[in-house]
PDB file of N, CA and C in Angstrom:
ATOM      1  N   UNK A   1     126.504  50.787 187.070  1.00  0.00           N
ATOM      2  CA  UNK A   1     126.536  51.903 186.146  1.00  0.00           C
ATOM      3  C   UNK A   1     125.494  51.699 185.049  1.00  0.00           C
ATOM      4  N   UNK A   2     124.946  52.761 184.907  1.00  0.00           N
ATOM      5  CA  UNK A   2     124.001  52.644 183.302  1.00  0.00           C
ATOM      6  C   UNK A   2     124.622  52.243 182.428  1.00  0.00           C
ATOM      7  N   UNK A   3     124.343  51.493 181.498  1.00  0.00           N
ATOM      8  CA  UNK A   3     124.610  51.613 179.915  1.00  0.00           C
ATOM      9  C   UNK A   3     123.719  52.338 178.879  1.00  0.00           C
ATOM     10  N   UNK A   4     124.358  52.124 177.879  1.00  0.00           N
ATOM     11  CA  UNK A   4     123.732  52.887 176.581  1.00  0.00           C
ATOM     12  C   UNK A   4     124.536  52.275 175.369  1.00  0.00           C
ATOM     13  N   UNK A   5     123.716  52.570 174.549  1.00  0.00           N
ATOM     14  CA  UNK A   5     123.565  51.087 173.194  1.00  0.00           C
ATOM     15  C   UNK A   5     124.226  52.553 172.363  1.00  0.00           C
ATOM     16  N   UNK A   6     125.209  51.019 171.679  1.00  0.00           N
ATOM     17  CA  UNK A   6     126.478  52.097 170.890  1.00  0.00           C
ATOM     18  C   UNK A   6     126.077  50.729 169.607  1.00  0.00           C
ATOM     19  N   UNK A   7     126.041  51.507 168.364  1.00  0.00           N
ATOM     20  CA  UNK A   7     125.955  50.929 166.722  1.00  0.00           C
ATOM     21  C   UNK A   7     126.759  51.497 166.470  1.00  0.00           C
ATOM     22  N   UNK A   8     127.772  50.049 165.735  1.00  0.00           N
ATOM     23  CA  UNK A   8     128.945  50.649 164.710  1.00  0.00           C
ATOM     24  C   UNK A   8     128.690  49.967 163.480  1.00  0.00           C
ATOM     25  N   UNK A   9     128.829  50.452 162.745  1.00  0.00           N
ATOM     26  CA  UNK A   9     128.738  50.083 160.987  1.00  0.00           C
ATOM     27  C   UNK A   9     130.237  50.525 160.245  1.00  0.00           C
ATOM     28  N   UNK A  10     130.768  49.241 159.428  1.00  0.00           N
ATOM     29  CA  UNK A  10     131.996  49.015 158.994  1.00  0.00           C
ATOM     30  C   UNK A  10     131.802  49.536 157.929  1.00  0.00           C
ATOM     31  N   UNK A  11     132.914  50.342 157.444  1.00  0.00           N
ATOM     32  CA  UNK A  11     132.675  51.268 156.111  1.00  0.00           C
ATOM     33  C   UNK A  11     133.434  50.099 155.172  1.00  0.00           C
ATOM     34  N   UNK A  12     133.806  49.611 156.058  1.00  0.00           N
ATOM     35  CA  UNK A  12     134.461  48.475 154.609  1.00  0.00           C
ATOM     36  C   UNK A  12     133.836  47.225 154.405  1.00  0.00           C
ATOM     37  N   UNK A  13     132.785  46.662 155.101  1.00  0.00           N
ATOM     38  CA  UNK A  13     131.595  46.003 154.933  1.00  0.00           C
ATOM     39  C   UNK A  13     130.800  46.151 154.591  1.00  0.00           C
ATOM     40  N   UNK A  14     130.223  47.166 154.520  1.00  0.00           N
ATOM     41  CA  UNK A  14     128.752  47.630 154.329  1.00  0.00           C
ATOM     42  C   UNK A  14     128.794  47.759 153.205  1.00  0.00           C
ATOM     43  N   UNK A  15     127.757  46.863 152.270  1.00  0.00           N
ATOM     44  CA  UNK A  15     127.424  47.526 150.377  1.00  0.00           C
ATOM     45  C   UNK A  15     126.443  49.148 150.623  1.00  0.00           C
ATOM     46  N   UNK A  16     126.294  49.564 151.764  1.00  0.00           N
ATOM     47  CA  UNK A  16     125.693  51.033 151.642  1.00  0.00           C
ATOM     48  C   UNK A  16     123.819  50.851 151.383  1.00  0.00           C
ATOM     49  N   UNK A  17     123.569  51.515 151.824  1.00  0.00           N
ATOM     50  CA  UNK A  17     121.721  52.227 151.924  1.00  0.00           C
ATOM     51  C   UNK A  17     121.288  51.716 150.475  1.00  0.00           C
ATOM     52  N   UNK A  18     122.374  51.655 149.250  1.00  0.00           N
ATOM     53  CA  UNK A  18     121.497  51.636 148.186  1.00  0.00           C
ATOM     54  C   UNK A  18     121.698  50.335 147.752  1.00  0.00           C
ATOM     55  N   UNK A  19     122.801  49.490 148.072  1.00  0.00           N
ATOM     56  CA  UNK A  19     123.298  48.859 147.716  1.00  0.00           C
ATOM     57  C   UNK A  19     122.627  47.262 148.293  1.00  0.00           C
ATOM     58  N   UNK A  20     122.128  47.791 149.398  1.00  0.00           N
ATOM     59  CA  UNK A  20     121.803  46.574 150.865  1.00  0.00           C
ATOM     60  C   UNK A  20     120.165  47.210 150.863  1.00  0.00           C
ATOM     61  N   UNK A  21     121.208  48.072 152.563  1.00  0.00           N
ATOM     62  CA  UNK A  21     119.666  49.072 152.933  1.00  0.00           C
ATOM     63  C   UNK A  21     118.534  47.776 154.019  1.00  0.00           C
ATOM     64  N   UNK A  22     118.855  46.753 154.467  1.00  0.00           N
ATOM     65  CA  UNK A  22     118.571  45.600 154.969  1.00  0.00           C
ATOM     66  C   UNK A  22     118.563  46.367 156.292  1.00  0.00           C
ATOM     67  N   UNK A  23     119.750  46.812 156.969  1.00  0.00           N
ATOM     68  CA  UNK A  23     119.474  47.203 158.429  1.00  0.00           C
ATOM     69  C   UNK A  23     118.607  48.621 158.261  1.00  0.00           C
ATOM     70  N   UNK A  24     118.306  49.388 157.655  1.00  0.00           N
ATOM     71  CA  UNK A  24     117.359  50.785 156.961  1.00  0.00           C
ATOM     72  C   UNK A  24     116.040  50.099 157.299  1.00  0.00           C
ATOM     73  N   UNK A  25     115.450  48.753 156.368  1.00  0.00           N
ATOM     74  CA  UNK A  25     114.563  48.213 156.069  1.00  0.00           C
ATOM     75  C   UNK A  25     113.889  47.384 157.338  1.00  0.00           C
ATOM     76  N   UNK A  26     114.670  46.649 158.340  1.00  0.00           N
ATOM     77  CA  UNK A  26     114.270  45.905 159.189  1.00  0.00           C
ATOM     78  C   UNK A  26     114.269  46.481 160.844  1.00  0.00           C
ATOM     79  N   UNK A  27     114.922  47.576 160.548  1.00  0.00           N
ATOM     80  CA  UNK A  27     114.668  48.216 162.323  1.00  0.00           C
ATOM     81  C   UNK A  27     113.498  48.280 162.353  1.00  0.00           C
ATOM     82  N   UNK A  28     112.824  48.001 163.556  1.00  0.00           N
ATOM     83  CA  UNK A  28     111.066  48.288 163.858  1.00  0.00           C
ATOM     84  C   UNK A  28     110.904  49.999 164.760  1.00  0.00           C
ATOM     85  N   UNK A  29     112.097  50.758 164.999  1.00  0.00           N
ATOM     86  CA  UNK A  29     112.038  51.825 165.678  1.00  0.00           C
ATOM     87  C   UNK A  29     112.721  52.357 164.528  1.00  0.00           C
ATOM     88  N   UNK A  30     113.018  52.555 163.019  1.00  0.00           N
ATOM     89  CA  UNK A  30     114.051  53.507 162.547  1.00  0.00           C
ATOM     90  C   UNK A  30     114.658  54.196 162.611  1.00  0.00           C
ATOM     91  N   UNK A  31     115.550  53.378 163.506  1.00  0.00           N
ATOM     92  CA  UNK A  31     117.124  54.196 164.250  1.00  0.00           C
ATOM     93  C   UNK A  31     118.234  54.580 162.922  1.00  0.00           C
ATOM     94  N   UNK A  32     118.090  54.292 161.783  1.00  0.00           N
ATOM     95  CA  UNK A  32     118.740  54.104 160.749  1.00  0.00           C
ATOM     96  C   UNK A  32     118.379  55.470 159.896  1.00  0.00           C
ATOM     97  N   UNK A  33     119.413  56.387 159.023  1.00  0.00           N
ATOM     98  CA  UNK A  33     119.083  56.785 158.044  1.00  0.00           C
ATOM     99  C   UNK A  33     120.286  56.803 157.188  1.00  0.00           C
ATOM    100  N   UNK A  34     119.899  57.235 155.885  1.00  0.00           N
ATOM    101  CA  UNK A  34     121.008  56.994 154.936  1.00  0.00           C
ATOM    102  C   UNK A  34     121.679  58.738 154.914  1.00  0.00           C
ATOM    103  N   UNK A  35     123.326  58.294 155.102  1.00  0.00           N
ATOM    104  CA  UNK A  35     123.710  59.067 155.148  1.00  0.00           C
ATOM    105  C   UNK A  35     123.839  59.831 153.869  1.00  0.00           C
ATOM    106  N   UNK A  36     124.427  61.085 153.748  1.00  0.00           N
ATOM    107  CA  UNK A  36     124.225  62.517 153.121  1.00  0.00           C
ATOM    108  C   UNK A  36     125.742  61.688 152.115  1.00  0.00           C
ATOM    109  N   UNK A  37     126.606  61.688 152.987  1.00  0.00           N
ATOM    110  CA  UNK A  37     127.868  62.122 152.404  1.00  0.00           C
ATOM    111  C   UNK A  37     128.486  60.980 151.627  1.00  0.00           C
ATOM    112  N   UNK A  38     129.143  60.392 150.795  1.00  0.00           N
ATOM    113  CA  UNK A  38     129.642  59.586 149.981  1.00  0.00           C
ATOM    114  C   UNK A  38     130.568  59.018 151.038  1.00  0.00           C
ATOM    115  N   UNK A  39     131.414  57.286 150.678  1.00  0.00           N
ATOM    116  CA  UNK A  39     132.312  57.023 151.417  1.00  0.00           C
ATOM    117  C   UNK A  39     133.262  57.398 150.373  1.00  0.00           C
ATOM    118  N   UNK A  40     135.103  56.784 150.713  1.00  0.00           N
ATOM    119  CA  UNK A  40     135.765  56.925 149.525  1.00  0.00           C
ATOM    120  C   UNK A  40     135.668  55.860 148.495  1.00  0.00           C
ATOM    121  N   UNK A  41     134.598  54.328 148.580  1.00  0.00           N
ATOM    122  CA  UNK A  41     134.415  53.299 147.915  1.00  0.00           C
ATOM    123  C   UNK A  41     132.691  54.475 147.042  1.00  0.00           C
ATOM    124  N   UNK A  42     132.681  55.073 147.560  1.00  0.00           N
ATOM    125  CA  UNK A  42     131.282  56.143 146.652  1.00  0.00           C
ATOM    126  C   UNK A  42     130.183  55.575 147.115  1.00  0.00           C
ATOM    127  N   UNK A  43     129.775  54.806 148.335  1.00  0.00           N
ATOM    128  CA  UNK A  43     128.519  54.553 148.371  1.00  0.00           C
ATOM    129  C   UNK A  43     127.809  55.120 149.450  1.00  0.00           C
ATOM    130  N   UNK A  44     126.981  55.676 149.926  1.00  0.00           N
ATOM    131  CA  UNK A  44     125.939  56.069 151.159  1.00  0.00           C
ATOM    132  C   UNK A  44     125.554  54.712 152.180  1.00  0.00           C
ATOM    133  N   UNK A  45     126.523  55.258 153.687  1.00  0.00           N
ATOM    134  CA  UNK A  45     126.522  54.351 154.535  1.00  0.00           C
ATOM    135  C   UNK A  45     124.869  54.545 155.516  1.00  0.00           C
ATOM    136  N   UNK A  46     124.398  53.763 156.122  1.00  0.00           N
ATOM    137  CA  UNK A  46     123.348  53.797 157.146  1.00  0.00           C
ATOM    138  C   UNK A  46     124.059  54.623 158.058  1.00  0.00           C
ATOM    139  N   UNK A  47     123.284  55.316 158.899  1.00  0.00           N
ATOM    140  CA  UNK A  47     123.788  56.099 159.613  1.00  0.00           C
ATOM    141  C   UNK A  47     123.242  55.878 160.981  1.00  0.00           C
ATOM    142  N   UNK A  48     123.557  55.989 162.042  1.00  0.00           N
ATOM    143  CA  UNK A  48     122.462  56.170 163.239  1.00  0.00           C
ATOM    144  C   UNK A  48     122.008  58.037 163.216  1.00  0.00           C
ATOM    145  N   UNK A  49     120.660  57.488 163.883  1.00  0.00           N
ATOM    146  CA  UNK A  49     119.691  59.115 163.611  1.00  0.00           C
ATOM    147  C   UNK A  49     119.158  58.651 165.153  1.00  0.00           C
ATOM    148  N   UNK A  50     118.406  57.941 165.315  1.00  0.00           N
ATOM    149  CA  UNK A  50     117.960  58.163 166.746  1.00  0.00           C
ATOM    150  C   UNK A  50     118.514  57.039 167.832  1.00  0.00           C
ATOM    151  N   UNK A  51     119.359  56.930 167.920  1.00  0.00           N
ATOM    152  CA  UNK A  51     120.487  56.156 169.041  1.00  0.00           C
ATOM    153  C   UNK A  51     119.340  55.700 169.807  1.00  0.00           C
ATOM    154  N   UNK A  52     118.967  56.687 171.043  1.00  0.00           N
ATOM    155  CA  UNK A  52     118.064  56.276 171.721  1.00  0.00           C
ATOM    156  C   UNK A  52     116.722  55.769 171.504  1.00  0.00           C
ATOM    157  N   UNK A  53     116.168  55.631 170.286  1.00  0.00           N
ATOM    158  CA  UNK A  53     115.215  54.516 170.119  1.00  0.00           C
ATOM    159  C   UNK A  53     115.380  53.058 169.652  1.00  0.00           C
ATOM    160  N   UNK A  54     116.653  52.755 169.912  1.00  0.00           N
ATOM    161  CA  UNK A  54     116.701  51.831 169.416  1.00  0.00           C
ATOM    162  C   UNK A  54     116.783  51.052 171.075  1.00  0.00           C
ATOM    163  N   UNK A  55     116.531  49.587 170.505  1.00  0.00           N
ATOM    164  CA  UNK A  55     115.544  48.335 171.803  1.00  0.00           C
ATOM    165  C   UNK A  55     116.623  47.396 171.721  1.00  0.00           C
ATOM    166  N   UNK A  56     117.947  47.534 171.262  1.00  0.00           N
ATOM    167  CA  UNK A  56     118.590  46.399 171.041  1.00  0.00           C
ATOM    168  C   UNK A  56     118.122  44.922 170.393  1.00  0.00           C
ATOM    169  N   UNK A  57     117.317  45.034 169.503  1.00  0.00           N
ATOM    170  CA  UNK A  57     117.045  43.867 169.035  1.00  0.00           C
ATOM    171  C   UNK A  57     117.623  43.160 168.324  1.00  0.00           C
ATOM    172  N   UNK A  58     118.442  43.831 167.775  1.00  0.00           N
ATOM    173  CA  UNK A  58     119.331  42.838 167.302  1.00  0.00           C
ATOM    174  C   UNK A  58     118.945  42.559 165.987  1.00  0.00           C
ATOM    175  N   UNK A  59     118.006  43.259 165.404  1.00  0.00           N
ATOM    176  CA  UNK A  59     117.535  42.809 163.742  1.00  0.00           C
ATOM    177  C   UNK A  59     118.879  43.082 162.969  1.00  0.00           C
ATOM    178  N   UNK A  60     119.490  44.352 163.101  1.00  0.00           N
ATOM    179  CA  UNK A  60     120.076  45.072 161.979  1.00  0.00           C
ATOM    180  C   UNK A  60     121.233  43.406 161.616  1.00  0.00           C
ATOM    181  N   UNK A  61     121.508  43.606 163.254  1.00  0.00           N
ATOM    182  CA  UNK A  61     122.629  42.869 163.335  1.00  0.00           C
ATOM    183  C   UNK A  61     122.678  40.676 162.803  1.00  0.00           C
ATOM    184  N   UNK A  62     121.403  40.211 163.352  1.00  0.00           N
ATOM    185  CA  UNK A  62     121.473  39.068 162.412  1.00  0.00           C
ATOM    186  C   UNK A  62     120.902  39.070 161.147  1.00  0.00           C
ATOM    187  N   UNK A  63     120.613  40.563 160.726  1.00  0.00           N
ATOM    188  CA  UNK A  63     119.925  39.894 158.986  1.00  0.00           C
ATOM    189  C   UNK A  63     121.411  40.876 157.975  1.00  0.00           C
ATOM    190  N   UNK A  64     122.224  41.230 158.405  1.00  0.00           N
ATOM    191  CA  UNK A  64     123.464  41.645 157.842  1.00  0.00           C
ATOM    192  C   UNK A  64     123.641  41.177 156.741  1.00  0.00           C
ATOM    193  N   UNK A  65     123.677  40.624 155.943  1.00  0.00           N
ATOM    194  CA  UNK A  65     124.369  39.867 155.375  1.00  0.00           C
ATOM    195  C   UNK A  65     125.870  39.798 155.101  1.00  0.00           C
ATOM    196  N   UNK A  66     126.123  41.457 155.671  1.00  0.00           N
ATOM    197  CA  UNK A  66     128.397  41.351 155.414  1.00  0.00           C
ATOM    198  C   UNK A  66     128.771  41.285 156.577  1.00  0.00           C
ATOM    199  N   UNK A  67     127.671  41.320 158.122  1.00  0.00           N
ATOM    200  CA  UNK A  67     128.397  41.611 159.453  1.00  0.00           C
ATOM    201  C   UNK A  67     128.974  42.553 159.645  1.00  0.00           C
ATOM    202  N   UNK A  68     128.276  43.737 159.014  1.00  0.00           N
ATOM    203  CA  UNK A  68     128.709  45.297 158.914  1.00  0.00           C
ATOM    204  C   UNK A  68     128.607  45.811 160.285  1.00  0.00           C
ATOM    205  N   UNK A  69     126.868  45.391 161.001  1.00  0.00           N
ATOM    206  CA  UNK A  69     126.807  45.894 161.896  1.00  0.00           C
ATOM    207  C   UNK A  69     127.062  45.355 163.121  1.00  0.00           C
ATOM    208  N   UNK A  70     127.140  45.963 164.415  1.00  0.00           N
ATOM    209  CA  UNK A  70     127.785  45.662 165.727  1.00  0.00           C
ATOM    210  C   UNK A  70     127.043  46.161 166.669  1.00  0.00           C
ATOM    211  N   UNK A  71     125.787  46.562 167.327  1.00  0.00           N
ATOM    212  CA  UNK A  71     125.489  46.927 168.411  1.00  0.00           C
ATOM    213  C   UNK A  71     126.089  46.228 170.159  1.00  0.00           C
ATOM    214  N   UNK A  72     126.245  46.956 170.491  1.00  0.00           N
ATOM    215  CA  UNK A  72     126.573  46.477 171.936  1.00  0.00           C
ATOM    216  C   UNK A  72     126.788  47.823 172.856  1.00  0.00           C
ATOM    217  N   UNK A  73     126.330  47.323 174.456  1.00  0.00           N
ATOM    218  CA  UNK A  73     126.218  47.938 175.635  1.00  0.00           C
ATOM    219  C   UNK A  73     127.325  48.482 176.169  1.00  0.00           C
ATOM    220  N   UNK A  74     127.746  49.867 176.433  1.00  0.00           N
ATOM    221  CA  UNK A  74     128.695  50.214 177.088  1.00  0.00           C
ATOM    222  C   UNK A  74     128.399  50.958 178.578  1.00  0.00           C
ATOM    223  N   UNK A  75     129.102  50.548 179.219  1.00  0.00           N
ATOM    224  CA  UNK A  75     128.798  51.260 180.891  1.00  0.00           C
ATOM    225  C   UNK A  75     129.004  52.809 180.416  1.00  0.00           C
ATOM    226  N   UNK A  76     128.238  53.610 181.100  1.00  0.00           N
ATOM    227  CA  UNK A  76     128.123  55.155 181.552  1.00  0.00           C
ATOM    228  C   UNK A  76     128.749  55.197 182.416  1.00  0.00           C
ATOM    229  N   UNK A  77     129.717  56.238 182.841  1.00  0.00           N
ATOM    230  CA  UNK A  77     129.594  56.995 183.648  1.00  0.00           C
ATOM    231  C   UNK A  77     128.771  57.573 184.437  1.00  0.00           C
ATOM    232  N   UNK A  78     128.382  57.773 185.732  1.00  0.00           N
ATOM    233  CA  UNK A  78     127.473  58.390 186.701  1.00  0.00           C
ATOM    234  C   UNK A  78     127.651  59.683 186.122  1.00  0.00           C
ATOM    235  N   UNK A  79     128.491  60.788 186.221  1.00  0.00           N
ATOM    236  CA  UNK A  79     128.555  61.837 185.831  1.00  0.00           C
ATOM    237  C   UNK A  79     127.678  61.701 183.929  1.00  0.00           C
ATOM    238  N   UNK A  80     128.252  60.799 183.186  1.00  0.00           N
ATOM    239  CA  UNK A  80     127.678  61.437 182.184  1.00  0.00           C
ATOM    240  C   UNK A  80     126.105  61.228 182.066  1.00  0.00           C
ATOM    241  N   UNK A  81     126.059  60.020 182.764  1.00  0.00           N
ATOM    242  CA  UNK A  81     124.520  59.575 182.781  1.00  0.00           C
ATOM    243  C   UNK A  81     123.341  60.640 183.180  1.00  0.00           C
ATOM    244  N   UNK A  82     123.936  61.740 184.027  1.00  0.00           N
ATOM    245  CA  UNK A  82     123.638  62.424 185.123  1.00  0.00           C
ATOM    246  C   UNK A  82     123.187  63.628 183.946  1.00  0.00           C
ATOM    247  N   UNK A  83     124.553  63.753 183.270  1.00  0.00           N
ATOM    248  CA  UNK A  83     124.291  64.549 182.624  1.00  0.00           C
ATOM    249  C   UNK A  83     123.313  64.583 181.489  1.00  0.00           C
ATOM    250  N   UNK A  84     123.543  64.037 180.627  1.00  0.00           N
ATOM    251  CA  UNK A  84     122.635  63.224 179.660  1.00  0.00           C
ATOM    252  C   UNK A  84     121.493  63.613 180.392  1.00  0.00           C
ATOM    253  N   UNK A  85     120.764  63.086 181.500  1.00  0.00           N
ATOM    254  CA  UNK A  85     119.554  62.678 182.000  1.00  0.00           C
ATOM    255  C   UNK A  85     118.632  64.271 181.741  1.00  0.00           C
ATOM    256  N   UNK A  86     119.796  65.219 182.420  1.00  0.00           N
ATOM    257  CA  UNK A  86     119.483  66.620 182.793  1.00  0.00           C
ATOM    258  C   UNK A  86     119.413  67.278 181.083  1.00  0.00           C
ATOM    259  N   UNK A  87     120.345  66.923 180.182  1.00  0.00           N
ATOM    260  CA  UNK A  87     119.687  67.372 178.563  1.00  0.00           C
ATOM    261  C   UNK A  87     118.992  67.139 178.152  1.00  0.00           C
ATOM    262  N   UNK A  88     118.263  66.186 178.191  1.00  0.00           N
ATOM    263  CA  UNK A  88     116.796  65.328 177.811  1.00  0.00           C
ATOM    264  C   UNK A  88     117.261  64.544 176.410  1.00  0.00           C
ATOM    265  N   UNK A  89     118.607  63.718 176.479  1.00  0.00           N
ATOM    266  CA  UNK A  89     118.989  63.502 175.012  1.00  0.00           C
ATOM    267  C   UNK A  89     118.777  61.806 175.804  1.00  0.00           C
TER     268      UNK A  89
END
């Protein structure tokens, strides 16, 4: 089965885009943007913006400093892969 690269960012780890801004700063594809909306701690989390450019490298994730972030590989589905393929996403 295909995979596809899933980023999770801990709202209760993360000091936020203004606060850090380290995984913002060190992606070499800027898969990262700072989000719009406040958390309920008030700070602007990183967001994913382009999923699919990101190379798995793994920057965001060893220069963390709270271990906010998490990338890792999840199997597709044939059907969704299929699908996906045919949206051009």
């Amino acid at each position: 089965m295909p995979k596809q690269v899933v980023i999770s960012i801990s709202e209760n780890l993360c000091k936020g885009a203004d606060g850090c801004g380290i995984c913002l700063a060190l992606c070499p594809k800027d898969v990262f943007k700072i989000a719009e909306r406040l958390t309920t701690r008030g700070i602007r989390l990183p967001v994913v913006d382009k999923i699919t450019a990101c190379t798995k490298c793994d920057n965001c994730v060893i220069y963390c400093p709270d271990m906010a972030v998490v990338v890792r590989l999840d199997e597709v589905p044939e059907a969704a892969a299929a699908a996906r393929a045919t949206s051009g996403s």
